[in-house]
N, C-alpha and C. Protein backbone atom coordinates (compact mmCIF):
# COMPACT_ATOMS: atom_id res chain seq x y z
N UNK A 1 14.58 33.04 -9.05
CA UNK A 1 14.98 31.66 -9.20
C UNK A 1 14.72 30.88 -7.91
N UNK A 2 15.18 31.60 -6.58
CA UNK A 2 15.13 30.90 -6.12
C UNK A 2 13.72 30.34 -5.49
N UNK A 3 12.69 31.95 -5.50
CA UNK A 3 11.09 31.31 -5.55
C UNK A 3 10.30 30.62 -6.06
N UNK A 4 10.89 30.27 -7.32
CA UNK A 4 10.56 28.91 -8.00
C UNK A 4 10.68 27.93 -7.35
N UNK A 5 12.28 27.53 -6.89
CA UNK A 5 12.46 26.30 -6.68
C UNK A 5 11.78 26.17 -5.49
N UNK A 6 11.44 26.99 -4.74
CA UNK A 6 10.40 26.50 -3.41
C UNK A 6 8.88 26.48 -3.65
N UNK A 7 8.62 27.07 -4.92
CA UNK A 7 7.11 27.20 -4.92
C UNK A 7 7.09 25.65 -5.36
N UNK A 8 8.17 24.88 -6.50
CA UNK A 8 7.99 23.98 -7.10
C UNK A 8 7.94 22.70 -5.99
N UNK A 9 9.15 22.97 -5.43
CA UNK A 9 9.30 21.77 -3.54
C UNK A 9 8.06 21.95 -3.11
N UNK A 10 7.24 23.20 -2.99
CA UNK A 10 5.79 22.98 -2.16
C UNK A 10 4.69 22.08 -2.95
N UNK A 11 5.16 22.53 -4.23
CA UNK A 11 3.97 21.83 -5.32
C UNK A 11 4.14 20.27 -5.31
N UNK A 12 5.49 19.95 -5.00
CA UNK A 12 5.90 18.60 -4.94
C UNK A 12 5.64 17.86 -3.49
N UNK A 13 5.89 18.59 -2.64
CA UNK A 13 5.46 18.23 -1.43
C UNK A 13 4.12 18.10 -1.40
N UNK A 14 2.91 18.89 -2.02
CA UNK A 14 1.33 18.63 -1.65
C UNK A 14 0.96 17.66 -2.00
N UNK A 15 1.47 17.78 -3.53
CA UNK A 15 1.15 16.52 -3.98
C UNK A 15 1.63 14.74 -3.35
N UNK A 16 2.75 14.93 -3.02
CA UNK A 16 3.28 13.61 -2.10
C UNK A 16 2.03 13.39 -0.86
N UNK A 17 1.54 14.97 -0.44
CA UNK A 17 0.77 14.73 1.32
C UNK A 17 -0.52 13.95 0.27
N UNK A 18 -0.73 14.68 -0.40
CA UNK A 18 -2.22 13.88 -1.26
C UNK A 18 -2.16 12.69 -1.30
N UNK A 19 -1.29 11.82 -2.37
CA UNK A 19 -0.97 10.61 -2.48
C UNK A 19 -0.68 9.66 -1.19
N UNK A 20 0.07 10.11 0.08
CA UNK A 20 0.20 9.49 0.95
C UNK A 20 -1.76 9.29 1.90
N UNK A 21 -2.21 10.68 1.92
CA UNK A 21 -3.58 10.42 2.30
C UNK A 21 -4.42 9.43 1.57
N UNK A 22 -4.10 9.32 0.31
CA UNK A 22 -4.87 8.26 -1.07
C UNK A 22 -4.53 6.90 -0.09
N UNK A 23 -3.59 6.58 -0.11
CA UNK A 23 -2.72 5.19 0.65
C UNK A 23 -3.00 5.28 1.40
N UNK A 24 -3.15 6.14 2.33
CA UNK A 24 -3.79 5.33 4.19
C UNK A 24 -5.63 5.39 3.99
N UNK A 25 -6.00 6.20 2.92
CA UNK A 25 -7.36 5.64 2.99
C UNK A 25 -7.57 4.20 2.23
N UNK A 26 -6.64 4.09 1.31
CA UNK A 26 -6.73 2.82 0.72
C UNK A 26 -6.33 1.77 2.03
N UNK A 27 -5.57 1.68 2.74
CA UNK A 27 -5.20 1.03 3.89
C UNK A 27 -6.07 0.72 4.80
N UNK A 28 -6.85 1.87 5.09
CA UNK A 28 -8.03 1.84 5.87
C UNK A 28 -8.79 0.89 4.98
N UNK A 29 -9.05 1.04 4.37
CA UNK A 29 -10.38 0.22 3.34
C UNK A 29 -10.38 -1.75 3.55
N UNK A 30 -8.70 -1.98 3.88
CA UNK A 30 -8.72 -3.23 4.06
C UNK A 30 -9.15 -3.71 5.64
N UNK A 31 -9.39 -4.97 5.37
CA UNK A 31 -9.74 -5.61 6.94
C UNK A 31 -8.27 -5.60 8.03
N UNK A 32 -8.11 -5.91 8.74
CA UNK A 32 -7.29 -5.39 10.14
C UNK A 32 -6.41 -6.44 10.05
N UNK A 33 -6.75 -7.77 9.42
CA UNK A 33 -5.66 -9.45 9.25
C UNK A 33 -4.99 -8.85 7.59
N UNK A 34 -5.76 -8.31 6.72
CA UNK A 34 -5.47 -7.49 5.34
C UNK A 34 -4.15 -6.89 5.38
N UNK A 35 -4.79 -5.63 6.38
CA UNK A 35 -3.56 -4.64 6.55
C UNK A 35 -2.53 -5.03 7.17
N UNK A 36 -2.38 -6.11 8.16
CA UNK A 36 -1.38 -6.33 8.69
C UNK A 36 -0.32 -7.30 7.25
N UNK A 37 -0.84 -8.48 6.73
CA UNK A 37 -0.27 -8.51 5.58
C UNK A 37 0.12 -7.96 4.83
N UNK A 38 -0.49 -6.90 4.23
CA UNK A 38 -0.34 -5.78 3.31
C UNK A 38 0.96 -5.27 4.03
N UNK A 39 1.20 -4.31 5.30
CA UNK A 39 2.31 -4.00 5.85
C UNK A 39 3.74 -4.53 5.43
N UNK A 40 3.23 -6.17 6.08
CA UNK A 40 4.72 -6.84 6.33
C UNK A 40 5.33 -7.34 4.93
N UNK A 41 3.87 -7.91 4.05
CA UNK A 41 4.66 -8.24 2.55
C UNK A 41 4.83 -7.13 1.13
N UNK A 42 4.07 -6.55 1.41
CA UNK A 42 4.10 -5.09 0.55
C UNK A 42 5.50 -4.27 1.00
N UNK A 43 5.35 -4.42 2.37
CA UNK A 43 6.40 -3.30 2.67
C UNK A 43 7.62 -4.11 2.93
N UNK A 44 8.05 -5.06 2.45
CA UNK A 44 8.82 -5.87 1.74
C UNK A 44 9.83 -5.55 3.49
N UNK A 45 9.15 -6.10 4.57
CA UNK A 45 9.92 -6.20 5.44
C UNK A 45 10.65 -7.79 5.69
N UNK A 46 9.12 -8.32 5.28
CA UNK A 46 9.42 -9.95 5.02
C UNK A 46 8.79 -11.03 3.56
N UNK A 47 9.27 -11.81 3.37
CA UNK A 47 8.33 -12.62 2.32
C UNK A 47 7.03 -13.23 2.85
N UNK A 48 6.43 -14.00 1.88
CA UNK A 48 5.40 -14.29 1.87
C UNK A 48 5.80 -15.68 2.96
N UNK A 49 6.63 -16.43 2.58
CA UNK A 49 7.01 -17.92 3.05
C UNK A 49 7.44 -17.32 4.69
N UNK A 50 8.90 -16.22 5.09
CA UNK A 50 8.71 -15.99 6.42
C UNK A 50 7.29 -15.58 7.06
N UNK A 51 6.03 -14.81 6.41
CA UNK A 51 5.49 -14.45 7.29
C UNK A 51 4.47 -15.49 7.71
N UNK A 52 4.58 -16.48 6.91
CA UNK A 52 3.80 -17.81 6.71
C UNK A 52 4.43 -18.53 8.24
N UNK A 53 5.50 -18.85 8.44
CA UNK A 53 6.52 -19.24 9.15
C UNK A 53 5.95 -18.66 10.72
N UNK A 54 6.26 -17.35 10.19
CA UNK A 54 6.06 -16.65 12.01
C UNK A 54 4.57 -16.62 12.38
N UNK A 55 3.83 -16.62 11.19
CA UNK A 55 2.05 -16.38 11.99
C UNK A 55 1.85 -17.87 11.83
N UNK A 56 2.94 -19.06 11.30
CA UNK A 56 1.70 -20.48 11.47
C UNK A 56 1.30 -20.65 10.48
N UNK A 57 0.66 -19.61 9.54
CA UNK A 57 0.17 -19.81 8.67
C UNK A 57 0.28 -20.95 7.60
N UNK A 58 -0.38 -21.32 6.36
CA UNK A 58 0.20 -22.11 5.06
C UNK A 58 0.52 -20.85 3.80
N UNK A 59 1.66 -20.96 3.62
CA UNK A 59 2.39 -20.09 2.63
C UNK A 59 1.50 -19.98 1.28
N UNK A 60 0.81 -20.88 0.72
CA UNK A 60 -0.02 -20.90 -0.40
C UNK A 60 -1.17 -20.28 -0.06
N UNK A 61 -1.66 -20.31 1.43
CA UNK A 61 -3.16 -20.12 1.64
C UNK A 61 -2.82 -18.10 1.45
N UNK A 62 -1.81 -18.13 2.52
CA UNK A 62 -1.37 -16.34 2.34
C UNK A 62 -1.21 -15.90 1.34
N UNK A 63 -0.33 -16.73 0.14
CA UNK A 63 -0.06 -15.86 -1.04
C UNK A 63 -1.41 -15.87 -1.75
N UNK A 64 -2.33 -16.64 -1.68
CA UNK A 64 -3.44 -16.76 -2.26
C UNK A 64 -3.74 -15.22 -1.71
N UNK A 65 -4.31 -15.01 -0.25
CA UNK A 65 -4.54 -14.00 0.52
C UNK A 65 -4.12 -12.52 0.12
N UNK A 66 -2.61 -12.84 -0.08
CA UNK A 66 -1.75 -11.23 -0.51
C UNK A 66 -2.05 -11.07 -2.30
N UNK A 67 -2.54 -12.23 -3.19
CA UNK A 67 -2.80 -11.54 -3.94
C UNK A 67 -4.48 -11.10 -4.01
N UNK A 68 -5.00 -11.43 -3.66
CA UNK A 68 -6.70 -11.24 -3.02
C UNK A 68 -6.52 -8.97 -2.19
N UNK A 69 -6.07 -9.36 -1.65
CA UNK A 69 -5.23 -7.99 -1.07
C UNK A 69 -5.03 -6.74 -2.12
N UNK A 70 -3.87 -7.07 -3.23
CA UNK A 70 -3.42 -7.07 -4.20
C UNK A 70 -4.73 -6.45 -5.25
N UNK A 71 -5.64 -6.93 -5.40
CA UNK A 71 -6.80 -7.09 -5.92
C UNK A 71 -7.84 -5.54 -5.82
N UNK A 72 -7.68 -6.21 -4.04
CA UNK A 72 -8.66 -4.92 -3.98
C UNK A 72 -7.95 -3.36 -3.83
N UNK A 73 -6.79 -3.57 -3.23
CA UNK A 73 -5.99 -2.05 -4.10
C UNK A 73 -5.72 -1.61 -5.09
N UNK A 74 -5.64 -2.36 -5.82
CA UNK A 74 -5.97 -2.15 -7.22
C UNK A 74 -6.88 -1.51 -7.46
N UNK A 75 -8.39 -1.90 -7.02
CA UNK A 75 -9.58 -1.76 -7.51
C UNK A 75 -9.85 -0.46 -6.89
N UNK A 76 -9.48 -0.32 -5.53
CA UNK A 76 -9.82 1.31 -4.77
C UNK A 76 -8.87 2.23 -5.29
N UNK A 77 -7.66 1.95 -5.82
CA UNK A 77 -7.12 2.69 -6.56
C UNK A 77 -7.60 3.42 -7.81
N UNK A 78 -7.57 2.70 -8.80
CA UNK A 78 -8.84 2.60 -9.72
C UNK A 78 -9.75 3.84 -9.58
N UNK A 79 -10.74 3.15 -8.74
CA UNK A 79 -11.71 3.84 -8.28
C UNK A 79 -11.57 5.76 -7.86
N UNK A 80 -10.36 5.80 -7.48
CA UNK A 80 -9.60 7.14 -7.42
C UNK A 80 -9.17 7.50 -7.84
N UNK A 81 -9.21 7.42 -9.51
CA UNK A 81 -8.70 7.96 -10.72
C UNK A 81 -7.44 7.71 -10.92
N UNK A 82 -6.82 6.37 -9.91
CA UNK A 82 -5.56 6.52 -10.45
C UNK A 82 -5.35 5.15 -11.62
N UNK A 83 -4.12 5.12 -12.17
CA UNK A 83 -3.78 3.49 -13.32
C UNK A 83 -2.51 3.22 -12.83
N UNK A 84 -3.33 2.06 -12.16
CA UNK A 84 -2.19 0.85 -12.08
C UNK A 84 -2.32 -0.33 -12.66
């Protein structure tokens, strides 16, 4: 029993290291102004309107931007057999 439940934690763990490698190559794939968006509004540290705020930016031009973003992870996702 109990070599199960660790063979199964390892099987669960590889698979997590896989998927996390999928995501930083997908990460990589975006441009360097991309990823930094991607970070702060994906990773739901801030909204679209604060990060608009702190970089200067225009809030419409970014959200335009984060869904453009949006887009192409999708598409490299995709592309890696996964469905989103």
């Amino acid at each position: 029993m109990r070599t199960e439940l660790f063979a199964e934690s390892m099987e669960e763990l590889a698979e997590k290291r896989m998927l996390l490698g999928v995501l930083q190559d997908a990460m990589d794939s975006l441009l360097p102004e991309e990823r930094e968006l991607a970070m702060k509004v994906f990773g739901e540290e801030m909204s679209v309107y604060e990060y608009a705020r702190v970089t200067g930016g225009n809030r419409r031009t970014l959200d335009f931007r984060k869904n453009k973003v949006m887009e192409k992870l999708r598409h490299f996702f995709r592309e890696h057999g996964f469905d989103v």
